[in-house]
Protein backbone atom coordinates (compact mmCIF):
# COMPACT_ATOMS: atom_id res chain seq x y z
CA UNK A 1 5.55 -23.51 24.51
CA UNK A 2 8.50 -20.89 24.39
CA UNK A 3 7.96 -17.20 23.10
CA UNK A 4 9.72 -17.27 20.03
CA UNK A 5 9.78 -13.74 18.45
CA UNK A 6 10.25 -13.91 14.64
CA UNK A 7 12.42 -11.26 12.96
CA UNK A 8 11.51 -10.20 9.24
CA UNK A 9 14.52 -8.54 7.81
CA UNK A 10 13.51 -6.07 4.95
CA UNK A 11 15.86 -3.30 5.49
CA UNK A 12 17.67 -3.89 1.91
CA UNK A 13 18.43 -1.19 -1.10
CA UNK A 14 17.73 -3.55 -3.29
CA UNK A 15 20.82 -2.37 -5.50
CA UNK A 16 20.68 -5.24 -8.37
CA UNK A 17 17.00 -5.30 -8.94
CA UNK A 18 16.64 -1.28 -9.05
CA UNK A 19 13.29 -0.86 -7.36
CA UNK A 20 12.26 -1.75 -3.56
CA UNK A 21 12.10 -5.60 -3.45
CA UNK A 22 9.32 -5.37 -0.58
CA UNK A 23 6.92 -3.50 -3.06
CA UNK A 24 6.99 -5.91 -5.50
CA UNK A 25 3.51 -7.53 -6.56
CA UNK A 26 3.17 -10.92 -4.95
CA UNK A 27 -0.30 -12.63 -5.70
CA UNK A 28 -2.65 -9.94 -4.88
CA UNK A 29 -0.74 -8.00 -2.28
CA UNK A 30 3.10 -6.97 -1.71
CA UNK A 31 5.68 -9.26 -1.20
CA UNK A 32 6.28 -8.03 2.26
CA UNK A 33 2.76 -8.20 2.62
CA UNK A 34 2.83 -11.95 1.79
CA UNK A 35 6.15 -12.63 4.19
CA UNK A 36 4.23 -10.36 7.02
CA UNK A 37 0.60 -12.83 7.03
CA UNK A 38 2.63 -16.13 6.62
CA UNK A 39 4.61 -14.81 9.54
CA UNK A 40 1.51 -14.11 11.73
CA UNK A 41 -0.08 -17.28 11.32
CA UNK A 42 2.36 -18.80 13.47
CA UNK A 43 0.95 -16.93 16.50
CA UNK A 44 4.21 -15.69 17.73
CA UNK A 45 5.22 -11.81 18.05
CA UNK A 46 6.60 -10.33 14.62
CA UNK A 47 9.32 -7.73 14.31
CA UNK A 48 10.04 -6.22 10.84
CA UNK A 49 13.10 -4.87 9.97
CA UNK A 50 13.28 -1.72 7.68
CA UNK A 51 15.66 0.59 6.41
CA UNK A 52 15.90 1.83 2.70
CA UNK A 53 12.33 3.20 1.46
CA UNK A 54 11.09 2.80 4.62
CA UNK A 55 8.77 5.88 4.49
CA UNK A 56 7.19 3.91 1.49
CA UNK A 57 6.87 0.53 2.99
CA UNK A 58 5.77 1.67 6.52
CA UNK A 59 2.56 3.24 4.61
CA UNK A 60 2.20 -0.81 3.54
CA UNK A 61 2.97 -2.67 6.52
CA UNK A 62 1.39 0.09 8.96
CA UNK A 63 -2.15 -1.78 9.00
CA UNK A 64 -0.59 -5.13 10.24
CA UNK A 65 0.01 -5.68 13.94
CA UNK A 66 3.60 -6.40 13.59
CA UNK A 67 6.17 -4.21 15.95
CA UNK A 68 8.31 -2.01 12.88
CA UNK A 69 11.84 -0.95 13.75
CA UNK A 70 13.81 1.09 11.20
CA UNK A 71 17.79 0.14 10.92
CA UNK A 72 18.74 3.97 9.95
CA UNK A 73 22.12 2.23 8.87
CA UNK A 74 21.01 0.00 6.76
CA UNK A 75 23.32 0.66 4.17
CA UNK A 76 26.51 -0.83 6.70
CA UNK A 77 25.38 -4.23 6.36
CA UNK A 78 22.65 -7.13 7.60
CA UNK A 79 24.63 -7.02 10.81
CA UNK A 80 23.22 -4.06 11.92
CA UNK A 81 19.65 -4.91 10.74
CA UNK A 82 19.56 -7.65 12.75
CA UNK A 83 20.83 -6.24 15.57
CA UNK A 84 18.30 -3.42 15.48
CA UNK A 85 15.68 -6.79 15.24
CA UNK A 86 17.45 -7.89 18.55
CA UNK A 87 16.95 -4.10 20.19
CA UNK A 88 13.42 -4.40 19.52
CA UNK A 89 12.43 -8.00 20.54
CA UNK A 90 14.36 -7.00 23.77
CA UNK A 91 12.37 -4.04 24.64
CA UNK A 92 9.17 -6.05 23.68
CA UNK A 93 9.64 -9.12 25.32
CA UNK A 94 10.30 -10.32 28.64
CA UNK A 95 10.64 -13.87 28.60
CA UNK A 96 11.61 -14.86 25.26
CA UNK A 97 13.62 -18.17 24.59
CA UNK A 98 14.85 -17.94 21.08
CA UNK A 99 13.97 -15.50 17.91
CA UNK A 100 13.58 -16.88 14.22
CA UNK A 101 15.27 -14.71 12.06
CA UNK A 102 14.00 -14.90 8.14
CA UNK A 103 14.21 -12.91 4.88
CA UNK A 104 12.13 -10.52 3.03
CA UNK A 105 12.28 -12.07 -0.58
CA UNK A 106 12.20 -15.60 0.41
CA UNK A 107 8.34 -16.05 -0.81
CA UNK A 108 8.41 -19.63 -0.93
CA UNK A 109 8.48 -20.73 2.32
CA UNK A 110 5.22 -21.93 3.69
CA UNK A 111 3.53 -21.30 6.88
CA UNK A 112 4.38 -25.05 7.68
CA UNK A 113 8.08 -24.96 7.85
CA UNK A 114 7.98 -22.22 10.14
CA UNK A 115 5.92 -24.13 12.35
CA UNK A 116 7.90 -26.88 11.85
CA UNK A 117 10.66 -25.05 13.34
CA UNK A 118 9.27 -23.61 16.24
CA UNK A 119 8.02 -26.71 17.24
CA UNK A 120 11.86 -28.41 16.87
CA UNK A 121 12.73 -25.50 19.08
CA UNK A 122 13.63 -27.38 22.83
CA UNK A 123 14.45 -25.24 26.10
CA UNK A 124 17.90 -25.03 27.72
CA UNK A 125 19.75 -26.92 24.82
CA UNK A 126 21.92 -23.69 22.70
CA UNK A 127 20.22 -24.67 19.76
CA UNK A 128 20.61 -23.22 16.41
CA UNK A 129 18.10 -24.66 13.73
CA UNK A 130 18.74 -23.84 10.25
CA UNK A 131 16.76 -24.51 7.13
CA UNK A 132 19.24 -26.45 4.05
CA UNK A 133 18.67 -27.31 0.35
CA UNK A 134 18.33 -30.18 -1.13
CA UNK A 135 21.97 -28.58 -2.98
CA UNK A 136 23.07 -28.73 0.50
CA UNK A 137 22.60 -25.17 1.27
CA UNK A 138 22.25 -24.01 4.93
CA UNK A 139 21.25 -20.72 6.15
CA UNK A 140 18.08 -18.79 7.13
CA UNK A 141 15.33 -18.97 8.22
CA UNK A 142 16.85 -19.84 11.34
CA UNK A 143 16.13 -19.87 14.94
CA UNK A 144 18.52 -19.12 17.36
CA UNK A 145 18.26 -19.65 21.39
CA UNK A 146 18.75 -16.72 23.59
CA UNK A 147 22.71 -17.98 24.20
CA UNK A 148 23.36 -16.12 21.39
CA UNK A 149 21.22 -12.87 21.07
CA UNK A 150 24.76 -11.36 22.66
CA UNK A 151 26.17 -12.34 19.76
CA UNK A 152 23.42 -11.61 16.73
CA UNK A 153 23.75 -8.33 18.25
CA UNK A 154 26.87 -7.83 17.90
CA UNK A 155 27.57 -9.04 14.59
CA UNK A 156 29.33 -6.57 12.35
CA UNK A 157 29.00 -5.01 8.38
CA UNK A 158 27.62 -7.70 5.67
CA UNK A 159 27.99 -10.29 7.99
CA UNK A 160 24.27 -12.35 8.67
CA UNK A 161 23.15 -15.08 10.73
CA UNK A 162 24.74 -17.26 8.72
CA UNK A 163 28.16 -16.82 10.18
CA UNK A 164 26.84 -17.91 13.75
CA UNK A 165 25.60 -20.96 12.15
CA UNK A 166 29.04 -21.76 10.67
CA UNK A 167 30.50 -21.01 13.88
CA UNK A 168 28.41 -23.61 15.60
CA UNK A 169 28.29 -26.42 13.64
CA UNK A 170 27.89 -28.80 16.67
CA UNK A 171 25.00 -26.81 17.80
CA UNK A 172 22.77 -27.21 14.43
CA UNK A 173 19.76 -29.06 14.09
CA UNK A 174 18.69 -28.90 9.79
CA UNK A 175 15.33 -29.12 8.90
CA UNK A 176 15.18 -29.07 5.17
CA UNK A 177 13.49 -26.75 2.90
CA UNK A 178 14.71 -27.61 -0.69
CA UNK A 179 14.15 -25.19 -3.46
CA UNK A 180 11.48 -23.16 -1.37
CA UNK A 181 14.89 -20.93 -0.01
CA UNK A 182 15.33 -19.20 -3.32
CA UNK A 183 15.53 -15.74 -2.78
CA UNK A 184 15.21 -12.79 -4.78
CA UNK A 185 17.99 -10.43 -6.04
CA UNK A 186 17.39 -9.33 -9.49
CA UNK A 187 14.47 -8.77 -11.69
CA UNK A 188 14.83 -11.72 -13.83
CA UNK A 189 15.65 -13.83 -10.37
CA UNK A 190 11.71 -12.58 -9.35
CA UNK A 191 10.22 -13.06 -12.73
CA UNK A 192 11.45 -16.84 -12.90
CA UNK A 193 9.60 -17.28 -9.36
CA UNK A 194 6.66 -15.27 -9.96
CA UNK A 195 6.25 -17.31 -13.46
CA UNK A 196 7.00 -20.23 -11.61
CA UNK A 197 4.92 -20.56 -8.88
CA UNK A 198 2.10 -17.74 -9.07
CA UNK A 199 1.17 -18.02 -12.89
């Protein structure tokens, strides 16, 4: 099987919800907490991306094995989060064939649909594998093959993953996630999902 890398982005201010959106109680741990052990369970190497409050969250995440490196810019953009994700992997890893790139405050997405896209993953092909809505909604968590690690890298500002994928469109393979790919922005956005699905 290929060595897949997984990249947990969590370098965010979290301007609109006005406290750090990795802190936040999820279950009986810390949403990042949460992302970080779903993450593992895959097997694969994972890579978390910080930035804003890191000093706090690093006292959190410090106890997991997971490889922690801290996007000082944070504040130009995703871009350079994920390229500092890229950086990382790259010094880690040695023969790696694709990284998985997913969000921080996407709670929803199980264990399973991780796997599920690991195991789509196929050698040699330039694939791109994005997870869509039942709304039609396409975007991370998505896995990218090494063809384009040049690029993630080199992405600039607000600009995510999601722009290779629109770039690409003959290169995507969807594996569909439905609702599970709400995110979290604002208080009442974390409320509704904590209500939702933990209560």
């Amino acid at each position: 099987m290929a060595d897949i890398p997984i990249i947990l982005l969590a370098a965010g201010g979290s301007s609109r919800l006005g406290q750090p959106k990795q802190l936040l109680p999820w279950g009986e741990q810390t949403l990042i907490e949460h992302q970080i052990q779903t993450l593992m369970q895959t097997g694969e190497s994972v890579i978390v991306v910080l930035g804003a409050y890191a000093d706090q969250i690093l006292l959190v995440v410090e106890k997991y094995p997971v490889t922690v490196a801290v996007n000082n810019e944070w504040k130009t953009g995703m871009a350079g989060s994920i390229g500092c994700g890229i950086k990382a992997m790259e010094r880690l890893e040695s023969t790696v064939e694709a990284v998985l790139i997913t969000l921080v405050d996407q709670p929803l997405i199980p264990f399973s649909h991780f796997k599920e896209m690991l195991n789509a993953f196929e050698e040699g092909k330039q694939q791109i594998i994005a997870s869509t809505s039942a709304e039609g909604w396409l975007g991370v968590p998505a896995l990218f093959d090494k063809y384009y690690f040049s690029e993630l890298q080199n992405l600039q500002g607000e600009k995510g993953a999601k722009t290779l994928i629109q770039q690409y469109p003959n290169k995507i393979k969807t594996l569909v996630c439905n609702e599970i790919i709400n995110d979290i922005d604002t208080l009442e956005s974390y409320q509704e999902l904590y209500q939702k699905y933990l209560i």
